[in-house]
C-alpha atoms as a PDB file:
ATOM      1  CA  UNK A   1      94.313 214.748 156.249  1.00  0.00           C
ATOM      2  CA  UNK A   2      97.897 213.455 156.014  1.00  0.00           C
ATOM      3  CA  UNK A   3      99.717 211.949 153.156  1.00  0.00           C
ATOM      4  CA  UNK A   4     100.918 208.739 153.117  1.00  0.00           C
ATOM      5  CA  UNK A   5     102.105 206.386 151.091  1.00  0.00           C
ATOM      6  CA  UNK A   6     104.577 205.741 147.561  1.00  0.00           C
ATOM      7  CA  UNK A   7     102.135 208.753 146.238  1.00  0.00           C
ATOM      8  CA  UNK A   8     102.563 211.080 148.994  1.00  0.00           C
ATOM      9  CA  UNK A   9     106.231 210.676 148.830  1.00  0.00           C
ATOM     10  CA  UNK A  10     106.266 210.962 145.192  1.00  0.00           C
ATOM     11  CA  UNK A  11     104.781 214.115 145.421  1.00  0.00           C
ATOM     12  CA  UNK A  12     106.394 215.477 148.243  1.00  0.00           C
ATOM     13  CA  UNK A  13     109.616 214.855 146.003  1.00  0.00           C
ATOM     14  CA  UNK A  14     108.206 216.372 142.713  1.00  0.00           C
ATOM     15  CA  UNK A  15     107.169 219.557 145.139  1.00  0.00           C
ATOM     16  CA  UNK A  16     110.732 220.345 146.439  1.00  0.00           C
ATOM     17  CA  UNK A  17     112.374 219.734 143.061  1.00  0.00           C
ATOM     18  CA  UNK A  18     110.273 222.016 141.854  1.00  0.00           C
ATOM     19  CA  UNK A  19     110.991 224.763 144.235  1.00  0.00           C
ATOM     20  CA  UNK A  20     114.557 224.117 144.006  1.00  0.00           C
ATOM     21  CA  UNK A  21     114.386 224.848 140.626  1.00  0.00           C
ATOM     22  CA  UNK A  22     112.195 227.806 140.854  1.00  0.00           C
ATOM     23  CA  UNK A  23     114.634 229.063 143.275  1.00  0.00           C
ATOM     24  CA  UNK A  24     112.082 228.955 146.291  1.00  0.00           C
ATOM     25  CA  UNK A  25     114.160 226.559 148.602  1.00  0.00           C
ATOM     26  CA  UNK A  26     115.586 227.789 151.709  1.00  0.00           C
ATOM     27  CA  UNK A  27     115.091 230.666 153.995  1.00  0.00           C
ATOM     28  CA  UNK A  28     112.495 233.394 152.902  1.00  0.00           C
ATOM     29  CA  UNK A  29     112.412 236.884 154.030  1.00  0.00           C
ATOM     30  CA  UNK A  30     109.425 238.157 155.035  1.00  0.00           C
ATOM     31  CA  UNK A  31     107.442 241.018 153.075  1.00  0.00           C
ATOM     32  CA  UNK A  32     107.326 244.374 155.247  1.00  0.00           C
ATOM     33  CA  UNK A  33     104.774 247.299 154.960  1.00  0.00           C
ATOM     34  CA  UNK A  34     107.207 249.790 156.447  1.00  0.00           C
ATOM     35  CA  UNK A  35     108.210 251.569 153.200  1.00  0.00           C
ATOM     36  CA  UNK A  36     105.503 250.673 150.491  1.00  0.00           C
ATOM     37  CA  UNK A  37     106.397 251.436 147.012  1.00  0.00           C
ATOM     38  CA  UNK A  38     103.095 253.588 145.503  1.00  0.00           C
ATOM     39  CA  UNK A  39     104.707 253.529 141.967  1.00  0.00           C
ATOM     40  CA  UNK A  40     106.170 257.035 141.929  1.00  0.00           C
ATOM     41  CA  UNK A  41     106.164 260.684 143.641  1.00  0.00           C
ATOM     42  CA  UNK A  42     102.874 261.008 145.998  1.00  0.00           C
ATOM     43  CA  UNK A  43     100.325 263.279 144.043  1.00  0.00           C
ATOM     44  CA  UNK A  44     102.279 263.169 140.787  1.00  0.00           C
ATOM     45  CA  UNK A  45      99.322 261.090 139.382  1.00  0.00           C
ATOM     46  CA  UNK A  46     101.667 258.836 137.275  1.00  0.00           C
ATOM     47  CA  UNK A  47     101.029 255.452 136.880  1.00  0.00           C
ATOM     48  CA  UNK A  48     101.986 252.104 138.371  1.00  0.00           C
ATOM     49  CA  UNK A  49     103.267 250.681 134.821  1.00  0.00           C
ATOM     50  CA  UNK A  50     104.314 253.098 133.155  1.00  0.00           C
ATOM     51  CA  UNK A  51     103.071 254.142 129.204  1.00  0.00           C
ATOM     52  CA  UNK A  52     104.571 253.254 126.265  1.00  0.00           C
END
């Protein structure tokens, strides 16, 4: 499926406004899994969000 037409373009402009705005245009860096982030000191049993 491909889109086409005064639609499609409409669209396609509405999209990258959008993610202008949002801040989302441009080059991304990509997510690692080297150093994951468990939400405090391993066996401390605290939790991800923290209590109020």
């Amino acid at each position: 499926m491909h889109g086409q037409g005064v639609w499609a373009e409409l669209l396609r402009q509405r999209f990258a406004t959008a993610c202008r705005r949002l801040g989302l245009a441009g080059e991304r860096n990509g997510l690692t899994l080297a150093r994951p982030n468990p939400g405090g000191a391993a066996g401390t049993g605290r939790a991800v969000w923290p209590q109020r």
